[in-house]
Protein backbone atom coordinates (compact mmCIF):
# COMPACT_ATOMS: atom_id res chain seq x y z
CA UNK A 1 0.47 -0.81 7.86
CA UNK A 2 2.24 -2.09 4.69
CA UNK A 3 5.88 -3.63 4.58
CA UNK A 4 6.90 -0.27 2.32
CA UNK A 5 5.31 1.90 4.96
CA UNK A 6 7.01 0.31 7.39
CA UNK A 7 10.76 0.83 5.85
CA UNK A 8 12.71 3.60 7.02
CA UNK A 9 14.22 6.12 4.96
CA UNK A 10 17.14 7.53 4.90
CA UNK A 11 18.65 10.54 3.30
CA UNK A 12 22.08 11.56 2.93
CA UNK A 13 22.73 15.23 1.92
CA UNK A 14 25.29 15.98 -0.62
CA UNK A 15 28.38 18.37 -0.18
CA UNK A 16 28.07 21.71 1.08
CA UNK A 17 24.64 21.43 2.52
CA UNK A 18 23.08 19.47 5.58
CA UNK A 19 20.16 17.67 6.02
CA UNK A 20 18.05 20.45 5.58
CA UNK A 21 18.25 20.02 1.73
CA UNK A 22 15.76 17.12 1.93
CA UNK A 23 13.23 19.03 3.97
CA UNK A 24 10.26 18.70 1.56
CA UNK A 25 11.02 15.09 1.41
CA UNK A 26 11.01 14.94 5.05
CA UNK A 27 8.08 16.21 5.22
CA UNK A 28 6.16 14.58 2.53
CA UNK A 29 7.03 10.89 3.46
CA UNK A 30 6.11 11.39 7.35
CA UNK A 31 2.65 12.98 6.18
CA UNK A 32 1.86 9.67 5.10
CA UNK A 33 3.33 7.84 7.29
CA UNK A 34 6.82 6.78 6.85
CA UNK A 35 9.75 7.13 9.47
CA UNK A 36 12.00 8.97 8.03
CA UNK A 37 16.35 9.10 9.05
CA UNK A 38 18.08 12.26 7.67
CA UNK A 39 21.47 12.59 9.81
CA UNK A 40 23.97 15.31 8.69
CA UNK A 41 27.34 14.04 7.49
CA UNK A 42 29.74 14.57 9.64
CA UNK A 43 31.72 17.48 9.34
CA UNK A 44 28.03 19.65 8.40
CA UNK A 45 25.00 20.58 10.28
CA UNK A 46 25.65 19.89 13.52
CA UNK A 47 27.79 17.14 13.47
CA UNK A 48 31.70 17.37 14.13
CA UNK A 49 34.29 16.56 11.35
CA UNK A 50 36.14 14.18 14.33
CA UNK A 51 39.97 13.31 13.76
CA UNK A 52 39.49 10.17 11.22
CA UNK A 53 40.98 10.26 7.83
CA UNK A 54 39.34 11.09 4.95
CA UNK A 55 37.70 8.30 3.64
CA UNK A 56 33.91 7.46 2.89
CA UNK A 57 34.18 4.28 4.70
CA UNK A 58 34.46 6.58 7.91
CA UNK A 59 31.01 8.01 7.21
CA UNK A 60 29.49 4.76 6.31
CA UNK A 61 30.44 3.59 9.57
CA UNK A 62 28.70 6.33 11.09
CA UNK A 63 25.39 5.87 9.58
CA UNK A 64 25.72 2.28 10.24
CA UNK A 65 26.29 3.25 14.35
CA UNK A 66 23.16 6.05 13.75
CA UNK A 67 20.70 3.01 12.70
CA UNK A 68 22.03 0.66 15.49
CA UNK A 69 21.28 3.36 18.12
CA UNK A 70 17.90 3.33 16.36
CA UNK A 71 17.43 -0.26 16.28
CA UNK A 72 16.71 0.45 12.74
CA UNK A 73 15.91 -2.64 10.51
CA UNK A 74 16.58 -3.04 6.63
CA UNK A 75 16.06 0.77 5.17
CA UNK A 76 15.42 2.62 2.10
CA UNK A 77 18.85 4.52 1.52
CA UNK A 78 19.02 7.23 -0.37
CA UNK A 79 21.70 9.36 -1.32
CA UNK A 80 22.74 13.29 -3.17
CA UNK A 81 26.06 13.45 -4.69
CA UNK A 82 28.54 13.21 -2.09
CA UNK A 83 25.31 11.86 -0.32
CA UNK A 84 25.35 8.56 -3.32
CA UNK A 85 29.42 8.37 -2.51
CA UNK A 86 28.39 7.26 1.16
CA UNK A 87 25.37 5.43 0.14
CA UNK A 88 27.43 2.40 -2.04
CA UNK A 89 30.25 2.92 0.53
CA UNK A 90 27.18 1.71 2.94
CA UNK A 91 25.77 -1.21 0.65
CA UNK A 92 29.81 -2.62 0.43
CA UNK A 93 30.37 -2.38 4.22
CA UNK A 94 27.38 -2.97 5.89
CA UNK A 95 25.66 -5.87 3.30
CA UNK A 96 22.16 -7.03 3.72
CA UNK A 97 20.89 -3.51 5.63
CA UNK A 98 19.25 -2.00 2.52
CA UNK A 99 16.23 -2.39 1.10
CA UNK A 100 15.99 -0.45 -1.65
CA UNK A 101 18.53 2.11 -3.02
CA UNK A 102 18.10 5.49 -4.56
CA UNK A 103 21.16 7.43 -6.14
CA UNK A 104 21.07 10.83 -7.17
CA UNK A 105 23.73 12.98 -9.18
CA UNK A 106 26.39 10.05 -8.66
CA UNK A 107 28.53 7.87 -10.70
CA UNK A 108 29.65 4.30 -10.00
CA UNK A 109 33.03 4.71 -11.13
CA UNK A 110 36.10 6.01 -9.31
CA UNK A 111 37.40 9.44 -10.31
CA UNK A 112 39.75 9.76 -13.69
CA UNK A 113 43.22 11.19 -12.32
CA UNK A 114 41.98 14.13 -13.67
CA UNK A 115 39.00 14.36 -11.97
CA UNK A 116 40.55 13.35 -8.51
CA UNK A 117 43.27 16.22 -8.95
CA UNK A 118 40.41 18.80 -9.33
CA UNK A 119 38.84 17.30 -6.32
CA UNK A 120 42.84 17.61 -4.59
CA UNK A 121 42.99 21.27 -5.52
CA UNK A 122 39.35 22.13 -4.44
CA UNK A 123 40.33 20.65 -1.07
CA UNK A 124 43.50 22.62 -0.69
CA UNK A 125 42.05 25.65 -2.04
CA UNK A 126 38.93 26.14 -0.16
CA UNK A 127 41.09 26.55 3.59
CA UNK A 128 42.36 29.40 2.01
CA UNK A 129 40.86 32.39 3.41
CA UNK A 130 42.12 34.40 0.55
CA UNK A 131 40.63 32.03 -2.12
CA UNK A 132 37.86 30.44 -0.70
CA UNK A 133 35.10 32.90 -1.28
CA UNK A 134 35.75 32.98 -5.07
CA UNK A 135 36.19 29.67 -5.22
CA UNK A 136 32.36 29.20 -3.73
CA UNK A 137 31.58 31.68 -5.52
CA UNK A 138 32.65 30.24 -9.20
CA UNK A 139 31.93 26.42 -8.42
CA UNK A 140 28.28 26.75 -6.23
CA UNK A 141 26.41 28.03 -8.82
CA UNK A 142 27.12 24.79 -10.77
CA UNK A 143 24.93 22.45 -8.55
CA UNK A 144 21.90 24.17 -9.90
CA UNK A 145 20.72 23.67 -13.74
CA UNK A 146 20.48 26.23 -16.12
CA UNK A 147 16.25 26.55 -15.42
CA UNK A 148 16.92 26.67 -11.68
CA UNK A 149 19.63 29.24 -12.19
CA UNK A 150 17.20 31.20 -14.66
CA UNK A 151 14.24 30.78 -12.93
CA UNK A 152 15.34 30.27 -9.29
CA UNK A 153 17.86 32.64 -8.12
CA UNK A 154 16.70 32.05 -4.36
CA UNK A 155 17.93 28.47 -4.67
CA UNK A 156 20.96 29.54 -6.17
CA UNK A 157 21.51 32.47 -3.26
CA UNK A 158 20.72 29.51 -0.69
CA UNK A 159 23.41 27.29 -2.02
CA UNK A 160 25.89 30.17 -1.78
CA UNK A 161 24.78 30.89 1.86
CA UNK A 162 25.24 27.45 2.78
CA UNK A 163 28.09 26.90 1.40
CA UNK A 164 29.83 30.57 2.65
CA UNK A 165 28.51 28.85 6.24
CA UNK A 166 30.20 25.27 5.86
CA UNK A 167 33.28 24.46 7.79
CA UNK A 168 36.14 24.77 4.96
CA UNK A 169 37.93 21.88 7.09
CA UNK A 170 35.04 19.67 6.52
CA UNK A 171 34.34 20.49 2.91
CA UNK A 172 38.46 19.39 2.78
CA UNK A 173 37.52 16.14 4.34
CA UNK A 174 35.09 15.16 2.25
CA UNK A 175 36.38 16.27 -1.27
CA UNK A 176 39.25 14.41 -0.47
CA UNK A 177 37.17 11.20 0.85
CA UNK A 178 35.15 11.28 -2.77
CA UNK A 179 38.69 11.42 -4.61
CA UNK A 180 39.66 8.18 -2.96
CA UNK A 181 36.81 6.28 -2.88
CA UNK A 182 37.19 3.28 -4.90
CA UNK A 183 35.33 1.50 -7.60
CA UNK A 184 31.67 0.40 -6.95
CA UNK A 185 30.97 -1.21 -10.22
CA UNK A 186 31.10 -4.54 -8.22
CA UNK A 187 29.01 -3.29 -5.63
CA UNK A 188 26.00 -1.86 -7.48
CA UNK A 189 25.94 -5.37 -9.59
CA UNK A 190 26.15 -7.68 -6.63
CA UNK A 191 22.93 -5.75 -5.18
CA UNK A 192 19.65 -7.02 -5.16
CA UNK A 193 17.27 -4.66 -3.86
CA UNK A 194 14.80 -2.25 -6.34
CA UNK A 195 16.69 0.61 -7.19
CA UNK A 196 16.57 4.08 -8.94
CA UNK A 197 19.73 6.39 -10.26
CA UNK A 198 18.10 10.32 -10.50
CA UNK A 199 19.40 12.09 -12.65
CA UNK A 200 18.78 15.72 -13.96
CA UNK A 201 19.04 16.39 -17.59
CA UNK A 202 20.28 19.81 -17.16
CA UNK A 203 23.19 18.31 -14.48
CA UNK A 204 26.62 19.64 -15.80
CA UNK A 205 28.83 17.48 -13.02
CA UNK A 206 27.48 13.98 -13.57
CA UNK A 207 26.54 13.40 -17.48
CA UNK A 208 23.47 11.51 -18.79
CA UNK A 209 26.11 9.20 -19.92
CA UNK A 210 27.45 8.07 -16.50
CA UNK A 211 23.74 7.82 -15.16
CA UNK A 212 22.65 5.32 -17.47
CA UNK A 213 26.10 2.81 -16.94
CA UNK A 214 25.61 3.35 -13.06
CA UNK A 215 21.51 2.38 -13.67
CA UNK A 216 22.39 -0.35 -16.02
CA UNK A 217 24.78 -2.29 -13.13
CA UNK A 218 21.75 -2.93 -10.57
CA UNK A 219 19.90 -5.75 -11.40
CA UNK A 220 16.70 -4.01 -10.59
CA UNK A 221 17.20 -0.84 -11.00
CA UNK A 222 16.25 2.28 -13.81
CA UNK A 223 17.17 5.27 -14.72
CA UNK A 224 15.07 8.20 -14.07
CA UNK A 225 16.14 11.83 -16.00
CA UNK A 226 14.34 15.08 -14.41
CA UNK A 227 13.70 17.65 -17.11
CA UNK A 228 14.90 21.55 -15.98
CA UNK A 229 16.71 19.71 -12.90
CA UNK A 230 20.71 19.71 -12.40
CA UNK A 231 23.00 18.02 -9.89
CA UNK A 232 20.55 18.99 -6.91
CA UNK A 233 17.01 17.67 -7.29
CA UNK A 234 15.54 17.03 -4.02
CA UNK A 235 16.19 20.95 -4.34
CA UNK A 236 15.42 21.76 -7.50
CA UNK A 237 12.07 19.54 -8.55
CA UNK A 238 11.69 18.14 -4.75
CA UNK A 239 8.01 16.73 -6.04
CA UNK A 240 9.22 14.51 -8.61
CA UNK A 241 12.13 13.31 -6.05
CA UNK A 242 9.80 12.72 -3.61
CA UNK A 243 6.96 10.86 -5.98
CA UNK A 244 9.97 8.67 -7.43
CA UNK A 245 10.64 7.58 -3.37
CA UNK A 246 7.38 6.44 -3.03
CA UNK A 247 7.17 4.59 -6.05
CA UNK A 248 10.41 2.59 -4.30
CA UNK A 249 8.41 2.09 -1.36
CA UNK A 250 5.65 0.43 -3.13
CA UNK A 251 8.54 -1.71 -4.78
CA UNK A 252 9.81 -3.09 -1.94
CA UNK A 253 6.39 -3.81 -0.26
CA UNK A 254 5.48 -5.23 -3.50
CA UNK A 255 5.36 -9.28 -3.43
CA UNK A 256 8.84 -10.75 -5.33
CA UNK A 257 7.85 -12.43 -8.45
């Protein structure tokens, strides 16, 4: 068995959803092979939101105590959204335990005031039983692309569902962990390890823009844009996701030059 074949993966979900929403990567990379770690967040699935503070650190720490109880070596990390947010928060606490790094629908930088007092409000709003379901209602939608919203309603219905279903405490917690989390511009250019930033074209939360500067800071990494994808594709084109994992894979096994 090669060294690639040999790396775990990991797979961080992004807000809202669990680890369900990389199920066809799941099961794609253990048909050939691969071991494959995809923990819910804490707070989702069936993992409790605990007493800690917000911060991303927090969940860091956890996967960090997931892959010790695994005895898991150097792994292939890769993270969705809120999914990316713990994934850098991992590389800048827990150095030298990745092996190759794939971000999707993130952005290196912290949030603009303005963007972190969206993130405040969200967070304040959404344990409001009063407000809360058109406040899912409204925001949801906007994790899908335009195609996926015109062409894939079910998606859109199952992001809805799941995030009706998700504990309003939790998605608290972690909007207000992603509004504090600071600056990984340092982090993502002190790593070393092949890399790939995802991004959809059609993704109305993180722009093309951001993508490229977060690509541009790893020292081996590239950009990858998914035509008729949004903020969500391991959803949305889970194929393409799963083919660019692979090609990681093969990176890392691949001989340095």
């Amino acid at each position: 068995m090669s060294a690639a074949r040999r790396t775990p993966v990991v797979l961080l979900h992004a807000l809202s959803l669990d680890a369900s929403m990389w199920d066809a990567q799941r099961r794609a990379l253990q048909a050939v092979g691969h071991p494959v770690i995809v923990p819910d967040q804490r707070g989702f699935g069936s993992v409790p939101l605990g007493d800690e503070p917000p911060s991303l650190d927090v969940v860091a720490d956890d996967l960090a105590r997931t892959l010790d109880g695994l005895g898991a070596g150097p792994v292939l990390l890769a993270g969705s959204s809120l999914g990316a947010y713990t994934a850098m928060a991992f590389l800048r606490r827990h150095p030298g335990r990745t092996a190759g790094l794939a971000l999707l629908s993130a952005r290196a930088t912290a949030d603009s005031p303005e963007a972190k007092a969206q993130r405040l409000r969200f967070a304040e709003l959404v344990r409001s039983e009063e407000v809360r379901p058109q406040l899912i209602a409204g925001t949801t939608p906007m994790l899908a692309g335009a195609t996926t919203r015109a062409r894939r309603p079910d998606l859109v219905e199952r992001l809805l569902a799941d995030a009706a279903k998700a504990d309003p405490a939790a998605l608290a917690w972690a909007q207000r962990a992603i509004a504090d989390r600071p600056d990984s511009t340092d982090t993502l250019r002190a790593a070393t390890m092949p890399a790939v930033v995802i991004a959809g074209e059609e993704d109305e939360l993180v722009g093309a823009e951001e993508s490229r500067r977060t690509a541009a800071l790893l020292r081996h990494g590239r950009l990858v844009t998914v035509p008729g994808a949004g903020h969500l594709q391991p959803l949305e084109t889970p194929d393409r996701v799963t083919r660019e994992l692979l090609g990681l894979l093969d990176e890392i096994g691949a001989p340095a030059c």
